[in-house]
N, C-alpha and C. Protein backbone atom coordinates (compact mmCIF):
# COMPACT_ATOMS: atom_id res chain seq x y z
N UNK A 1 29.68 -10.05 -10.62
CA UNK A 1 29.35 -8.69 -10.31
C UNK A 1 28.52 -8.10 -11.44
N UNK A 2 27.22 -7.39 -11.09
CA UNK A 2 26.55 -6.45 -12.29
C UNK A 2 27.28 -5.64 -12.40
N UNK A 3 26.80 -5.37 -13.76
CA UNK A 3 27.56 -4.12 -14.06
C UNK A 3 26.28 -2.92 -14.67
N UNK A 4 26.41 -1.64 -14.00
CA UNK A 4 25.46 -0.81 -14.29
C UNK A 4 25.28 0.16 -15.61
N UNK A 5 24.27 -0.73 -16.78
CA UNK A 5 24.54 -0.06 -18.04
C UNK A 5 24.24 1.67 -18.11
N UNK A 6 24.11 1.91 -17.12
CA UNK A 6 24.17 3.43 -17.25
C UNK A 6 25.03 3.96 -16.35
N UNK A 7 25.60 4.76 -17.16
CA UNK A 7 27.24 5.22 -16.23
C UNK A 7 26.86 6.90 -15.48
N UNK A 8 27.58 6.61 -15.00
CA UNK A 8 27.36 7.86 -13.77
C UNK A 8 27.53 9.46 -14.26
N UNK A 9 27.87 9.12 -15.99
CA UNK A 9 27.56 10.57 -16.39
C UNK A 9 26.55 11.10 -16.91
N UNK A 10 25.68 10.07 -17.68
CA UNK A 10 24.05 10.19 -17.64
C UNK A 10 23.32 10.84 -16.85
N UNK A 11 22.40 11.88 -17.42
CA UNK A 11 21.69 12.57 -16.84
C UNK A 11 20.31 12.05 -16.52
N UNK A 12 19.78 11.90 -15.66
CA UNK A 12 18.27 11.06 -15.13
C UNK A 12 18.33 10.09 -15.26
N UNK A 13 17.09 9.89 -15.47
CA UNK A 13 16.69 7.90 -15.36
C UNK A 13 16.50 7.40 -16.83
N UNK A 14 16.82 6.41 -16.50
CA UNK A 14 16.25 5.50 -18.45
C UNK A 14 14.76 5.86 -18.56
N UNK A 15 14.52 6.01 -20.01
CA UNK A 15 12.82 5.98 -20.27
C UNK A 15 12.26 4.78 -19.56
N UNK A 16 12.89 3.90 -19.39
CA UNK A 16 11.66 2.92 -19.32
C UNK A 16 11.61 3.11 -17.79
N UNK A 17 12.37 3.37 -16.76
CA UNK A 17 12.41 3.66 -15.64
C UNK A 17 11.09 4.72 -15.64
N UNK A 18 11.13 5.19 -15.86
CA UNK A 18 9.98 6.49 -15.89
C UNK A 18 8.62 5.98 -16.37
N UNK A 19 8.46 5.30 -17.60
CA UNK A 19 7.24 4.59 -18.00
C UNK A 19 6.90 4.01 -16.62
N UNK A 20 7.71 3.26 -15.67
CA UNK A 20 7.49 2.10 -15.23
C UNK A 20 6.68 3.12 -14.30
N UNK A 21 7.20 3.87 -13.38
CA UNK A 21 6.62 4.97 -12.73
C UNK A 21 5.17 5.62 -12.92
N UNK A 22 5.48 6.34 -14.08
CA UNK A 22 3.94 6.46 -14.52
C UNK A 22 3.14 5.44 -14.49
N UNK A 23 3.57 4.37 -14.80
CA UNK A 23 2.65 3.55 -14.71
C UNK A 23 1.91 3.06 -13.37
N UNK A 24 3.23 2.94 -12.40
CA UNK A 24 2.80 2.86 -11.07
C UNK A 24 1.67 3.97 -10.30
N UNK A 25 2.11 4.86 -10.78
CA UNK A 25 1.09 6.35 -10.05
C UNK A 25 0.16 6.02 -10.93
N UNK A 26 -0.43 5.43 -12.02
CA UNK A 26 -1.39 5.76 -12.55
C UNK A 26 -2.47 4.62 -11.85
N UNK A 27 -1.43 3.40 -11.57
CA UNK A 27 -2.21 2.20 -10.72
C UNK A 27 -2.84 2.78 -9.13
N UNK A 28 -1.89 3.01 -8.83
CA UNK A 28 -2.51 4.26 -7.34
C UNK A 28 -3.20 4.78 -7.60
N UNK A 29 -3.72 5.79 -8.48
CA UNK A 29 -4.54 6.73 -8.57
C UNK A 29 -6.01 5.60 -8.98
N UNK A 30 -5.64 4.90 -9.71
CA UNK A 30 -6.76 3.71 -10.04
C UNK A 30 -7.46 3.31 -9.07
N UNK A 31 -6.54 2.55 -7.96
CA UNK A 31 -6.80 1.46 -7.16
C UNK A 31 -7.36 2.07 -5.62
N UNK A 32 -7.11 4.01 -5.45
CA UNK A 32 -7.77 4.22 -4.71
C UNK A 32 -8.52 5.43 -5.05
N UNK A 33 -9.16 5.09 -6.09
CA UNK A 33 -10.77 6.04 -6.59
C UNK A 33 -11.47 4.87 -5.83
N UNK A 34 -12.97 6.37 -5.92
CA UNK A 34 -14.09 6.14 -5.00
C UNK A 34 -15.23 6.89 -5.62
N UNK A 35 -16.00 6.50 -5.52
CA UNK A 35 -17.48 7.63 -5.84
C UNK A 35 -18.04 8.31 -5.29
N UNK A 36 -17.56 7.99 -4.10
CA UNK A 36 -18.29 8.79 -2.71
C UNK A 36 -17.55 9.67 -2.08
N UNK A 37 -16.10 10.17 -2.56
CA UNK A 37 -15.31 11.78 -2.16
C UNK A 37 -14.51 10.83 -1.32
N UNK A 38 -13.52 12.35 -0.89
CA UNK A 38 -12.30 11.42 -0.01
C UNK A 38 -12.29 12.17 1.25
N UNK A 39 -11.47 11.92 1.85
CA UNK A 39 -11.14 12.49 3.45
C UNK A 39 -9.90 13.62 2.71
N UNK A 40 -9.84 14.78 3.60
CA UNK A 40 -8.97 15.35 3.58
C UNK A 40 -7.34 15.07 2.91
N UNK A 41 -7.37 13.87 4.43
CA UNK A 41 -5.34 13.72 3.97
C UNK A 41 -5.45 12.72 2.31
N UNK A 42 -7.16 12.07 2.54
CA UNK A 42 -6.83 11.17 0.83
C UNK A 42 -6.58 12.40 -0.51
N UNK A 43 -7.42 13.36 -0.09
CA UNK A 43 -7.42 14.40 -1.41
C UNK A 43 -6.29 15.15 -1.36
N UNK A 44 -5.29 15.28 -0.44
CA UNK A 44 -4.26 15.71 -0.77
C UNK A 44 -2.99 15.10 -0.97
N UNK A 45 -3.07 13.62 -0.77
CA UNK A 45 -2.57 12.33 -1.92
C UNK A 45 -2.43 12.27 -2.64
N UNK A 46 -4.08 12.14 -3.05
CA UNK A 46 -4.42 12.05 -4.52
C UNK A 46 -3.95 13.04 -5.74
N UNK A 47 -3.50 14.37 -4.77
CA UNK A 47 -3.41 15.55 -5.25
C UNK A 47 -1.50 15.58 -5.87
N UNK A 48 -1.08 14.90 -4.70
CA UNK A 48 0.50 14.67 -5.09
C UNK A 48 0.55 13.71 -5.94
N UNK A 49 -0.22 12.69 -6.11
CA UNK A 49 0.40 11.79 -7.40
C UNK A 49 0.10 12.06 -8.24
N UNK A 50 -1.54 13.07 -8.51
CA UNK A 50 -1.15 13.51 -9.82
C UNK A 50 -0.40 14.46 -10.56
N UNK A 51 0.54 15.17 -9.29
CA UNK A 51 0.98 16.43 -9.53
C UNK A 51 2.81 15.54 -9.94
N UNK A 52 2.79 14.65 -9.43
CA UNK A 52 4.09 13.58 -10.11
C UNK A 52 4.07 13.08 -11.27
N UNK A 53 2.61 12.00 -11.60
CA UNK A 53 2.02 12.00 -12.97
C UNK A 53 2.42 13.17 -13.74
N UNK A 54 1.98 14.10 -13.71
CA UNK A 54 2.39 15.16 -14.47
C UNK A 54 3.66 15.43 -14.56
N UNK A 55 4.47 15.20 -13.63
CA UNK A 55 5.89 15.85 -14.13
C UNK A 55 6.48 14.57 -14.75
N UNK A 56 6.32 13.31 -14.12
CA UNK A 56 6.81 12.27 -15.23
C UNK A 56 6.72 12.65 -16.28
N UNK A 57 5.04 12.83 -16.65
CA UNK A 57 5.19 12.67 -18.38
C UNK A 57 5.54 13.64 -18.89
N UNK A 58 5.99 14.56 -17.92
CA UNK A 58 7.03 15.89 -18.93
C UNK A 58 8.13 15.20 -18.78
N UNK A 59 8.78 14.40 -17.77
CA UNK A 59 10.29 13.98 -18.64
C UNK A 59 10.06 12.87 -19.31
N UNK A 60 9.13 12.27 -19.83
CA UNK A 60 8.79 11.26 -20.31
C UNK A 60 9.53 11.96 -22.17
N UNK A 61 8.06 12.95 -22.05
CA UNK A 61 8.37 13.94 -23.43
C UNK A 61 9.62 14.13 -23.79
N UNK A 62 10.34 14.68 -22.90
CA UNK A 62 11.11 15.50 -23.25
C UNK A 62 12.86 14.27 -23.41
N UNK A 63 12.31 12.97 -22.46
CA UNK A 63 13.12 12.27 -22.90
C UNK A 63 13.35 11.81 -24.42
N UNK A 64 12.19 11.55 -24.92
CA UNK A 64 11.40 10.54 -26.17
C UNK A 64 12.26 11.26 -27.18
């Protein structure tokens, strides 16, 4: 049986959980740029992951 090194009185996620994240939204945001503009529902995508990006790396900060 695992056992889960973070116990259920911990508040949020581990840093590296969160790096890993940012990192992921930052690959999204990478992997669907374009030069030529987006469609509607893409720019308001694009608009939520960076608006997640951003709050990650405020708990990123504020974890550190």
């Amino acid at each position: 049986m695992r056992l889960n090194p973070i116990s259920g009185s911990d508040p949020g996620l581990p840093l590296a959980r969160l790096a890993e994240i940012q990192d992921c939204l930052t690959l999204a945001l990478d992997a669907t740029e374009r030069p030529r503009g987006y469609s509607q529902p893409e720019r308001e995508a694009r608009s939520y992951m960076r608006s997640a990006l951003r709050q990650v790396g405020k708990l990123i900060e504020v974890s550190a």
